[in-house]
N, C-alpha and C. Protein backbone atom coordinates (compact mmCIF):
# COMPACT_ATOMS: atom_id res chain seq x y z
N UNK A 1 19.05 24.74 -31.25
CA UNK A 1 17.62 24.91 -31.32
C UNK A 1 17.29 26.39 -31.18
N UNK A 2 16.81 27.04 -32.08
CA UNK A 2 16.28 28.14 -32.06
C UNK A 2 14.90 28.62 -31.73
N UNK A 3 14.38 29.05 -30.36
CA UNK A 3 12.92 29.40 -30.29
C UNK A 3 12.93 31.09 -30.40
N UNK A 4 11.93 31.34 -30.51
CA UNK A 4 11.13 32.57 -30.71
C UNK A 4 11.40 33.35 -29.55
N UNK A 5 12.09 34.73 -29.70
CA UNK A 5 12.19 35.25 -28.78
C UNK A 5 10.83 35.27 -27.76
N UNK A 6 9.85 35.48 -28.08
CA UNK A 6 8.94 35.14 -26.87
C UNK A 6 8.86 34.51 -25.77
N UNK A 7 9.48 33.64 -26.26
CA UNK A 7 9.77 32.50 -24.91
C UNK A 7 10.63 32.42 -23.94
N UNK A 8 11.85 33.77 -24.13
CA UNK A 8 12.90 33.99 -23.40
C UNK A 8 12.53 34.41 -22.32
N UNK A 9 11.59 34.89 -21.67
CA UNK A 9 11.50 34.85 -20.27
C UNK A 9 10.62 34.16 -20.11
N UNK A 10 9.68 33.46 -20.23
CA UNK A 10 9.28 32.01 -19.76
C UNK A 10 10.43 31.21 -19.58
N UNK A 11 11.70 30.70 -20.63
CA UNK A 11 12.39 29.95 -19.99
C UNK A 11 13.71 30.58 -18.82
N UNK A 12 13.75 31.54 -19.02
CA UNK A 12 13.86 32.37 -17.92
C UNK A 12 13.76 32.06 -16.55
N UNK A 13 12.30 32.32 -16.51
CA UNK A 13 11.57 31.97 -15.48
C UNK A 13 11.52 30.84 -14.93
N UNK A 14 11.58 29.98 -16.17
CA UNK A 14 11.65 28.50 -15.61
C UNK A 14 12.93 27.78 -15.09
N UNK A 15 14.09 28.56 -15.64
CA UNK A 15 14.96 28.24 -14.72
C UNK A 15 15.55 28.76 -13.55
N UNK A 16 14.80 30.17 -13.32
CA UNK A 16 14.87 30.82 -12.39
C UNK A 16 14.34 29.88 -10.76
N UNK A 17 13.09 29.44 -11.64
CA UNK A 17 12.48 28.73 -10.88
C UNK A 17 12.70 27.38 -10.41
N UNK A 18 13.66 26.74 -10.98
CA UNK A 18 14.56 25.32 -10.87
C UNK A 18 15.34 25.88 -9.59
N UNK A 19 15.82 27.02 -9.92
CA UNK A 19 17.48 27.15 -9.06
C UNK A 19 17.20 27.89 -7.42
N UNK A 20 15.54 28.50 -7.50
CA UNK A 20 15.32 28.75 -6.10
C UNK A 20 14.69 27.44 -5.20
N UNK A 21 14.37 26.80 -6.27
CA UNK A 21 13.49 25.07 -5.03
C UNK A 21 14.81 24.65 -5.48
N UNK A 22 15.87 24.31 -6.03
CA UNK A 22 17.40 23.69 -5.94
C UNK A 22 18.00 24.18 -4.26
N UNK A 23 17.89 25.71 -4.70
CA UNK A 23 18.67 26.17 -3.41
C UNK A 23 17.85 26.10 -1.97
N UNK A 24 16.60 25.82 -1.82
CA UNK A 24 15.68 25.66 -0.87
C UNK A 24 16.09 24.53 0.09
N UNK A 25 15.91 24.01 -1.21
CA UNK A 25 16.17 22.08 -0.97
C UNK A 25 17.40 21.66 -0.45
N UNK A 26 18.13 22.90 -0.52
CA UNK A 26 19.68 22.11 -0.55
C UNK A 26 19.95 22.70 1.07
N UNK A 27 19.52 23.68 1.21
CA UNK A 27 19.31 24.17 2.60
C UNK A 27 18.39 23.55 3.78
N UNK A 28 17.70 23.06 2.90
CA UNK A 28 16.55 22.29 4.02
C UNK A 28 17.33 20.84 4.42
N UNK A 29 17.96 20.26 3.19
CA UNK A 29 18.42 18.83 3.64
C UNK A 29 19.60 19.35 4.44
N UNK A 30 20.36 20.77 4.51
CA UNK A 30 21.66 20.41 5.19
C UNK A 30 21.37 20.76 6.76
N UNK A 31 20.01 21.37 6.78
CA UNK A 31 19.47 21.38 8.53
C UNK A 31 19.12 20.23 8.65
N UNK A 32 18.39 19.58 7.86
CA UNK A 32 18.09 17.81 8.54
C UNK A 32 18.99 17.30 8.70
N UNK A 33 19.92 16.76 7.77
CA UNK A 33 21.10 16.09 8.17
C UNK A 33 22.05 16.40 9.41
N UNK A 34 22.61 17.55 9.68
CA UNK A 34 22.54 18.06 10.76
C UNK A 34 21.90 18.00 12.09
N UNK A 35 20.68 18.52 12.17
CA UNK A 35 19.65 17.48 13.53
C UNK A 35 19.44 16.13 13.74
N UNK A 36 19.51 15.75 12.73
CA UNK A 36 18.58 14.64 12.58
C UNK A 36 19.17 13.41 11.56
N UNK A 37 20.05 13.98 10.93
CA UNK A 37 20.71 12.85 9.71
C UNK A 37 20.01 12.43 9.22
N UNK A 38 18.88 12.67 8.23
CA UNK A 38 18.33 12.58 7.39
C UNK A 38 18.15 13.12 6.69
N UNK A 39 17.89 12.80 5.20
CA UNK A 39 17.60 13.49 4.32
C UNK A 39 16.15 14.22 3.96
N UNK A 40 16.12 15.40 3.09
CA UNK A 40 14.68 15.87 3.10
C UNK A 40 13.78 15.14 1.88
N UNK A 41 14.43 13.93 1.51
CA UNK A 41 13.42 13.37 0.70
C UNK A 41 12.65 12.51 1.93
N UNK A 42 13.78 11.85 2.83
CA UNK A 42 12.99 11.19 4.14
C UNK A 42 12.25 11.84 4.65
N UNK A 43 11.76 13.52 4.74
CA UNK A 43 11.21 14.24 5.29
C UNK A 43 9.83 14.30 4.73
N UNK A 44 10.35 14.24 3.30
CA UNK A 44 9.32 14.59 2.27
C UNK A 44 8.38 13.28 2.41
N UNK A 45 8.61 12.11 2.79
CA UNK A 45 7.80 11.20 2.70
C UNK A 45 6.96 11.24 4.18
N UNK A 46 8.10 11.37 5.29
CA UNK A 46 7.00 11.45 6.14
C UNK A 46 6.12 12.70 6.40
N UNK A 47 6.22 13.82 5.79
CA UNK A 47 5.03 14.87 5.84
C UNK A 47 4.22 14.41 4.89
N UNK A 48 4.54 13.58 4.13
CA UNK A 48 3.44 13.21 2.79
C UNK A 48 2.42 12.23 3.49
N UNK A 49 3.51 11.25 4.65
CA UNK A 49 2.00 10.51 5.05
C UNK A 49 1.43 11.28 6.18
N UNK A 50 1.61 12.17 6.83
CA UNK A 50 1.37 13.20 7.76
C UNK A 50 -0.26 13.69 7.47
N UNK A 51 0.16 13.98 5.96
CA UNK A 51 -0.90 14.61 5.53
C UNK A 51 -2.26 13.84 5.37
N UNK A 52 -1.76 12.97 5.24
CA UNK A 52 -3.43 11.93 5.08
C UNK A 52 -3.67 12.20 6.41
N UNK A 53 -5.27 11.56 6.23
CA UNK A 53 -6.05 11.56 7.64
C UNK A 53 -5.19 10.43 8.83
N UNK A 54 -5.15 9.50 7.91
CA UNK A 54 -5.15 8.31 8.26
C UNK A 54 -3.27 7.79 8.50
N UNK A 55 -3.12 8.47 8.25
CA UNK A 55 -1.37 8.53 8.54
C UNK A 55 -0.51 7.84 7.75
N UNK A 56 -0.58 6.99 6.60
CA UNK A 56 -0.64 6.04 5.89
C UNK A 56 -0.72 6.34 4.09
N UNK A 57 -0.45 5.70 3.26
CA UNK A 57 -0.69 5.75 2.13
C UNK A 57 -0.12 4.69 1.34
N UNK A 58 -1.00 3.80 0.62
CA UNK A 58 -0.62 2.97 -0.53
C UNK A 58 0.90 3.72 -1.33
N UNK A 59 1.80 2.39 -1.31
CA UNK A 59 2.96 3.15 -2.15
C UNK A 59 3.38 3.73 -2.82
N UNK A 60 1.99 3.03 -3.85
CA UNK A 60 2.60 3.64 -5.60
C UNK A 60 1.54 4.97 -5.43
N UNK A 61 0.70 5.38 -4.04
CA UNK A 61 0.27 6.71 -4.18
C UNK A 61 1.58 7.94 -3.82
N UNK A 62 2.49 7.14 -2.88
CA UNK A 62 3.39 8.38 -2.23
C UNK A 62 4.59 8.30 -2.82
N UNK A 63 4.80 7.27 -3.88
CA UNK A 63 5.26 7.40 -5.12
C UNK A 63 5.03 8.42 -6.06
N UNK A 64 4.25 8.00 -6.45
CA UNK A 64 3.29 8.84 -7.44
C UNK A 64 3.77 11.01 -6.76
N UNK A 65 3.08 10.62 -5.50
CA UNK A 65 2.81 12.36 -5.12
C UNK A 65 4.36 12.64 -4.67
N UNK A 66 5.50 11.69 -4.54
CA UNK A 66 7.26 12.55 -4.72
C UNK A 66 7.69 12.14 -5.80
N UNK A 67 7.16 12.07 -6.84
CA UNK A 67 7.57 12.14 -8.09
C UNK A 67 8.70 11.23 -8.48
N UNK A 68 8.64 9.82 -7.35
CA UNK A 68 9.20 8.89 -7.35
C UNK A 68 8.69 7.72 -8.40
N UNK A 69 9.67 6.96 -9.06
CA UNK A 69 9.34 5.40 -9.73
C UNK A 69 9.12 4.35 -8.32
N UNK A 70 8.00 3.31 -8.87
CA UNK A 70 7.88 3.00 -7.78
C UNK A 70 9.35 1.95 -6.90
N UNK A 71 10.08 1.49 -7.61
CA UNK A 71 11.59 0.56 -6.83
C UNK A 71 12.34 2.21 -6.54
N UNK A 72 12.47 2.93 -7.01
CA UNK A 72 13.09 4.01 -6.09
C UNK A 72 12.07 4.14 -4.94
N UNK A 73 11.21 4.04 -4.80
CA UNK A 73 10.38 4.24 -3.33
C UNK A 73 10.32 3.23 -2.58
N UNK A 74 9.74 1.91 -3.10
CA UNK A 74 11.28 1.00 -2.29
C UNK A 74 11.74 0.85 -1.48
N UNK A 75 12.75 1.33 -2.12
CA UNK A 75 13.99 1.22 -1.30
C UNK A 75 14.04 2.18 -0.82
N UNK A 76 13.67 3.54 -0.99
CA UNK A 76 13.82 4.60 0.05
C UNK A 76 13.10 4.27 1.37
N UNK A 77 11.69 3.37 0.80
CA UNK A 77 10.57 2.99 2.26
C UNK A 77 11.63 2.00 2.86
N UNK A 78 12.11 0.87 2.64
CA UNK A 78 12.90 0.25 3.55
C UNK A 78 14.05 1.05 3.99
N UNK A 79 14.85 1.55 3.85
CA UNK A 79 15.64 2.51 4.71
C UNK A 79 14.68 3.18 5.49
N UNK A 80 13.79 4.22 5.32
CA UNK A 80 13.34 4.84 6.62
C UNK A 80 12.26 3.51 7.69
N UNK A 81 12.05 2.55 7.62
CA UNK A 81 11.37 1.73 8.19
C UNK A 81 12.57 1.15 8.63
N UNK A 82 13.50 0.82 8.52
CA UNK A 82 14.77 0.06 8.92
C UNK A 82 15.20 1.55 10.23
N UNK A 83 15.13 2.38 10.02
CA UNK A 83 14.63 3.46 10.88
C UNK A 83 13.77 3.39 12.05
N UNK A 84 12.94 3.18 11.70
CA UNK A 84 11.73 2.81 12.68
C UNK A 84 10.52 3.84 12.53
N UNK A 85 11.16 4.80 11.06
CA UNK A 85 10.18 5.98 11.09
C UNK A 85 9.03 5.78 10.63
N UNK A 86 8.67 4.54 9.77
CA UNK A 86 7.50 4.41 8.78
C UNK A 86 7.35 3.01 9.43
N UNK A 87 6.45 1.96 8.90
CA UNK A 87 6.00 0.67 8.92
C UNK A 87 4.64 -0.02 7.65
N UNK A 88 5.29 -0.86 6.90
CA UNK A 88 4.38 -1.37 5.89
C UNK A 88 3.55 -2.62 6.51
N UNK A 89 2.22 -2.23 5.86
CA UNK A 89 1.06 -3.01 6.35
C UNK A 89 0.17 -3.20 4.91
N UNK A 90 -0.20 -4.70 5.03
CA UNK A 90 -1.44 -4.86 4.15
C UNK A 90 -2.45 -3.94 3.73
N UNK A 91 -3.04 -4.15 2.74
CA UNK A 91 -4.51 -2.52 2.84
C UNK A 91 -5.11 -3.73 3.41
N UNK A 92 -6.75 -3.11 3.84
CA UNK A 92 -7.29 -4.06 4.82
C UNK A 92 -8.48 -4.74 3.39
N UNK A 93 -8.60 -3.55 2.58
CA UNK A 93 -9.34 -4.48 1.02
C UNK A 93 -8.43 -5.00 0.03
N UNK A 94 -7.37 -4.72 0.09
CA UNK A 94 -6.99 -5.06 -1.14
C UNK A 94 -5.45 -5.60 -0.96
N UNK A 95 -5.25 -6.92 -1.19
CA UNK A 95 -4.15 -6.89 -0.75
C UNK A 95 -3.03 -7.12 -1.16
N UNK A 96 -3.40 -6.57 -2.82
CA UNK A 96 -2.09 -6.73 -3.72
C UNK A 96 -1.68 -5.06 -3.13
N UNK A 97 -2.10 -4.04 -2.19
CA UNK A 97 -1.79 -3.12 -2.10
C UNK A 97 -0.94 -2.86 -0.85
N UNK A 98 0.02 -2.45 -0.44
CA UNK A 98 0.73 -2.45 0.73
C UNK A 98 0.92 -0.80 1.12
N UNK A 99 0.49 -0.72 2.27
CA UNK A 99 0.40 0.81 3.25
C UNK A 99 1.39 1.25 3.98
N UNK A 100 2.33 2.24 3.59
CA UNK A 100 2.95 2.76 4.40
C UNK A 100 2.40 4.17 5.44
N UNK A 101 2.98 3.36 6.65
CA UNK A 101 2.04 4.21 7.71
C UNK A 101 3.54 4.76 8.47
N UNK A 102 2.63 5.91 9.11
CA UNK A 102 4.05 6.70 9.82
C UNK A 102 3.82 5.99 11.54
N UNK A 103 4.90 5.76 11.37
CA UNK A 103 5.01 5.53 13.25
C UNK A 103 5.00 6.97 14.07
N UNK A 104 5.06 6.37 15.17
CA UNK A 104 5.12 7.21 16.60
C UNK A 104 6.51 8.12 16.72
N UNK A 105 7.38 7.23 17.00
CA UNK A 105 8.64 7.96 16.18
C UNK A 105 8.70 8.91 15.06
N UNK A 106 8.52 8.34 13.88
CA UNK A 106 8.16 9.35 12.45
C UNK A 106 7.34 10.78 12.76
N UNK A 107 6.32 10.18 13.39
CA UNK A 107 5.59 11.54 13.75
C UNK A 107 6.69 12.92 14.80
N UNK A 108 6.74 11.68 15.87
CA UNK A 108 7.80 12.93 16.44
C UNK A 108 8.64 13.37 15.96
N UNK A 109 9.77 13.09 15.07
CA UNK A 109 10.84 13.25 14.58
C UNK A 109 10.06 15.02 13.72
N UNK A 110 8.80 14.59 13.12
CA UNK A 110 8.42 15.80 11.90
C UNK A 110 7.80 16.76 13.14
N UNK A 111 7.65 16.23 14.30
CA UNK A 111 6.88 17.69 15.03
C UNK A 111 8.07 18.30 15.62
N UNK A 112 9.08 17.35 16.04
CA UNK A 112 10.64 18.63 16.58
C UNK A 112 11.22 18.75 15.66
N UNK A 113 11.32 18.67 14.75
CA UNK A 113 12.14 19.38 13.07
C UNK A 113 11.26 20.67 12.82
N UNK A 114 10.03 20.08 12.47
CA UNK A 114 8.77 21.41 11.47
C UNK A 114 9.36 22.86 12.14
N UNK A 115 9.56 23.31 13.54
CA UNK A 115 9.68 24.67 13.69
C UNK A 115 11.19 25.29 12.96
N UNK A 116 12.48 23.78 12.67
CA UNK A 116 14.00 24.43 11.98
C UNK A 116 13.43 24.66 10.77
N UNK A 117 12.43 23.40 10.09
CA UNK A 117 12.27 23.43 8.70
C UNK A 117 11.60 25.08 8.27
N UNK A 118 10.29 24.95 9.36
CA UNK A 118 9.48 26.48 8.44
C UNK A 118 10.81 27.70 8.38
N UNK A 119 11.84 27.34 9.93
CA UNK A 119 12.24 29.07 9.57
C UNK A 119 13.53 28.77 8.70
N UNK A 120 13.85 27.39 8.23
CA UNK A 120 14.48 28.06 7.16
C UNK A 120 14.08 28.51 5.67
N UNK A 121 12.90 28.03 5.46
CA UNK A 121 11.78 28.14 4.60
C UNK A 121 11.74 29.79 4.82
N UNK A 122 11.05 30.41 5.93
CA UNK A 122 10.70 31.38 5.11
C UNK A 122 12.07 32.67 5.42
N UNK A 123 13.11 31.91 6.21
CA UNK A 123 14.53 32.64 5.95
C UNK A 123 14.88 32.88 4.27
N UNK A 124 14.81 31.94 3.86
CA UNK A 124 15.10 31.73 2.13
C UNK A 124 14.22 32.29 1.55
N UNK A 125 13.48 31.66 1.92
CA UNK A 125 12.09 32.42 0.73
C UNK A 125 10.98 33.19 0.58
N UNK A 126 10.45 32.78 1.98
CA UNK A 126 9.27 33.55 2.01
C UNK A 126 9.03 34.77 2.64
N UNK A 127 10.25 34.79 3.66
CA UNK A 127 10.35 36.31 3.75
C UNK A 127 10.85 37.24 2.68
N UNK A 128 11.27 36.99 1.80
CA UNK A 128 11.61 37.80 0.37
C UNK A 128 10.65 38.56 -0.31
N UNK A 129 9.06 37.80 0.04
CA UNK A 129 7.82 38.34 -0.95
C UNK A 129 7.01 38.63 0.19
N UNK A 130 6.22 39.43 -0.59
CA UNK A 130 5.05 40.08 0.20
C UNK A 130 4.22 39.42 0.05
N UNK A 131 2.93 39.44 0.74
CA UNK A 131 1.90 38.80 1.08
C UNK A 131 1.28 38.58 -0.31
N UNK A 132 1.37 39.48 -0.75
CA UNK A 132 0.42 39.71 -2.01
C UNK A 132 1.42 39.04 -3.46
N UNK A 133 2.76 38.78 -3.29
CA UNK A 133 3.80 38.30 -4.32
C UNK A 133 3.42 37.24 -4.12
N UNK A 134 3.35 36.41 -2.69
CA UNK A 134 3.49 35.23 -2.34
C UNK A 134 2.03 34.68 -3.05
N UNK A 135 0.80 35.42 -2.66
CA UNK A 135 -0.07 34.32 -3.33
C UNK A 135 -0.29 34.58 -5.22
N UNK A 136 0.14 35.72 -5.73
CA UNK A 136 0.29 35.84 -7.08
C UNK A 136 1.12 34.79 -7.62
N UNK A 137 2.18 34.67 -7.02
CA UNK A 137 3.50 33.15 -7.26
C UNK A 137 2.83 31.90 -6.69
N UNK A 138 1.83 31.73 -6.03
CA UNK A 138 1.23 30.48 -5.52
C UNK A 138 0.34 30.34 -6.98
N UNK A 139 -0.44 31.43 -7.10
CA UNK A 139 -1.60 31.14 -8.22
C UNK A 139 -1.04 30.92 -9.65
N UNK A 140 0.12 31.90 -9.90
CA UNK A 140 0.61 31.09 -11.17
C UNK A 140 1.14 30.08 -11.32
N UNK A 141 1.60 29.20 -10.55
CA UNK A 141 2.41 27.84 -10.24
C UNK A 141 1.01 27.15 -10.06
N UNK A 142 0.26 27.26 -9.48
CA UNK A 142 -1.22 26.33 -9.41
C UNK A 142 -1.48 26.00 -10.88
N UNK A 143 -1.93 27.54 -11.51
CA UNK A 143 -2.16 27.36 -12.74
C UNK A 143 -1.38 26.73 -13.80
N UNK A 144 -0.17 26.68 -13.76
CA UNK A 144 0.63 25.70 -14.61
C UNK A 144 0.57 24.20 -14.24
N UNK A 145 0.56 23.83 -12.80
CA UNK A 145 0.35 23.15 -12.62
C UNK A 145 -0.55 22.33 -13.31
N UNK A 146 -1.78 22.67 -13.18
CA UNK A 146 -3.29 22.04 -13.29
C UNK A 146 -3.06 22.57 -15.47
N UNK A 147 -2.60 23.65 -16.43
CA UNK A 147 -2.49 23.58 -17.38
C UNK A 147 -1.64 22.98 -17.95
N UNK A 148 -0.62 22.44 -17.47
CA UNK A 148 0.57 21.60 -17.65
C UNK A 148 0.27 19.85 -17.35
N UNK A 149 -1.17 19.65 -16.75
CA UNK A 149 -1.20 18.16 -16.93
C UNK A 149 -0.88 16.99 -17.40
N UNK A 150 -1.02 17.57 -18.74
CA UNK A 150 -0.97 16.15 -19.47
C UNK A 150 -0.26 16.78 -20.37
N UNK A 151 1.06 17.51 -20.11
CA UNK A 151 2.12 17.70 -21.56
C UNK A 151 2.94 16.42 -21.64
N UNK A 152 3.22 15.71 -21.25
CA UNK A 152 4.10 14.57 -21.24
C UNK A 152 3.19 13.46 -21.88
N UNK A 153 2.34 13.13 -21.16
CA UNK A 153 1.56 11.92 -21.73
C UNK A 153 0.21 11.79 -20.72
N UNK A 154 -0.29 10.80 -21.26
CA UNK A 154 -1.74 10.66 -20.62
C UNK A 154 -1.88 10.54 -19.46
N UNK A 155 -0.33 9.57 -18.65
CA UNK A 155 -0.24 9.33 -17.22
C UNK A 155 0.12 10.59 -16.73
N UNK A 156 0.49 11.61 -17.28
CA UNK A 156 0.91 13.11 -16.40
C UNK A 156 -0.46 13.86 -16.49
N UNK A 157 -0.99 13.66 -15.31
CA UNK A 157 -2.37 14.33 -15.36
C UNK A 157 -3.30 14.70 -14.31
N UNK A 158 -3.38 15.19 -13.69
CA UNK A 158 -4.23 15.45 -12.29
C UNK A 158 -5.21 14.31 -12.94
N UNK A 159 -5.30 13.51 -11.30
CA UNK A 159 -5.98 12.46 -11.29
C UNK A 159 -6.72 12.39 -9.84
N UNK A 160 -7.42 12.06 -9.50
CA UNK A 160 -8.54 11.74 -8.58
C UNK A 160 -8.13 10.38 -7.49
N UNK A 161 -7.58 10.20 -6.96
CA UNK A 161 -7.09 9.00 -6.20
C UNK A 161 -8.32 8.59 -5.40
N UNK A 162 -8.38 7.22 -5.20
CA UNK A 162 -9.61 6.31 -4.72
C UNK A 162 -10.02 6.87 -3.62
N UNK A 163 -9.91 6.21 -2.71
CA UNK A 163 -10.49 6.15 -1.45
C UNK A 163 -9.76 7.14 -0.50
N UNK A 164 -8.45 7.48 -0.74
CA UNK A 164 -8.00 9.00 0.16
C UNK A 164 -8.43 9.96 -0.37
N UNK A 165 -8.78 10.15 -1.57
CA UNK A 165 -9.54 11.49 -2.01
C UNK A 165 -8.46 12.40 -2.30
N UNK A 166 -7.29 12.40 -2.35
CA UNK A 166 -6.13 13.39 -2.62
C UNK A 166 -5.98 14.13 -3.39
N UNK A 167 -6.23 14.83 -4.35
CA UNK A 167 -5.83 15.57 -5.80
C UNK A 167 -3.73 15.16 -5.71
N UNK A 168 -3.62 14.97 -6.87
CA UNK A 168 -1.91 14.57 -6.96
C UNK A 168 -2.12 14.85 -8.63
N UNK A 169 -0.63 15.25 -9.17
CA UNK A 169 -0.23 14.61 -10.48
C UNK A 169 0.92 13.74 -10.76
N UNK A 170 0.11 12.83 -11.47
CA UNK A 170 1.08 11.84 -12.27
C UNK A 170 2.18 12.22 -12.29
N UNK A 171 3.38 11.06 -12.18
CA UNK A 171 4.42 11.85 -12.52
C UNK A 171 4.81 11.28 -14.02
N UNK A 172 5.89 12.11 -14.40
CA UNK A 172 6.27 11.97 -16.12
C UNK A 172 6.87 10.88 -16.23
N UNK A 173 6.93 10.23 -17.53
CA UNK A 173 7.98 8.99 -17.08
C UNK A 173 8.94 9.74 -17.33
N UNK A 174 9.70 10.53 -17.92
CA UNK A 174 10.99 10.85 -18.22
C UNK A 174 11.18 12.11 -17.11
N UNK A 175 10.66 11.93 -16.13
CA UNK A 175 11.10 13.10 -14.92
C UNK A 175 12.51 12.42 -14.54
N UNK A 176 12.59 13.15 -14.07
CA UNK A 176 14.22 12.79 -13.05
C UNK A 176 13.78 12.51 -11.88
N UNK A 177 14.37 11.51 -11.10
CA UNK A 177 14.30 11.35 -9.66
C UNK A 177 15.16 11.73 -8.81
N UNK A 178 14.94 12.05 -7.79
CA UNK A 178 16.46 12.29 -6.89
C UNK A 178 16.09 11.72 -5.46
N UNK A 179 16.53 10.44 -5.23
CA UNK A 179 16.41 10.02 -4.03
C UNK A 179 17.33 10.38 -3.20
């Protein structure tokens, strides 16, 4: 396949940009596993329900926002609930919908980790850029983000979620997962 030289540092960039959240990631899960024996997708779910108000989130939403199918989430939710870190509950309207909520446990587990996680975070990365790199690299990644919506299909699209109010995007169907 031949593209236009133009595009050689966009894809560049873009794989530049694969191989520093590769190497992030790969550093972050080998401090969890380590403390804690878990993985940072287990992490990733419980800061995801962290983040709601309400501690909690419909599946196919925290699906949806780790770029998970929903039977890969699943089964990742029954392993960390077989844990004791999460717990599924009815929604209280709707009850073809089922809520994963973070336990007491879950919570603690993310408040004595968060101080290994940030400093290896900004060991790797964020001490590398300056204040002013860091939000120039925040704003162009926003912006692709939010201009990159809907290149895949109609379901890849910043969407408006009900009643948590979240901003998220769709994920692609042909993304890759990595549980």
């Amino acid at each position: 396949m031949d593209f236009d030289f133009e595009y050689d540092d966009s894809l560049a960039a873009l794989r530049a940009l694969a191989e520093v959240r590769h190497r992030i990631w790969a550093a972050l899960d080998r401090e969890l596993q380590t403390r804690e024996k878990i993985s940072m997708t287990w992490f990733e779910v419980l800061g995801s329900l962290l983040q709601n108000d309400e501690g909690a989130l419909p599946m196919h939403e925290l699906a949806s926002s780790l770029l998970s199918s929903p039977s890969g989430m699943t089964r990742l939710v029954d392993r960390i609930e077989r844990a004791g870190l999460v717990r599924r509950t009815a929604h209280p309207s709707d009850r073809r919908v089922t809520l994963v909520t973070i336990t007491e446990p879950g919570r603690a587990l993310v408040e004595r980790v968060m101080p290994e996680i940030k400093r290896v975070a900004v060991e790797g990365f964020a001490s590398r850029l300056s204040a002013k790199q860091a939000r120039d690299l925040r704003s162009i990644l926003e912006q692709l983000l939010q201009d990159t919506g809907g290149i895949d299909s109609d379901e890849t699209r910043a969407v408006e979620d009900g009643p948590t109010k979240r901003r998220k995007f769709a994920r692609s169907p042909r993304a890759a997962v990595r549980s």
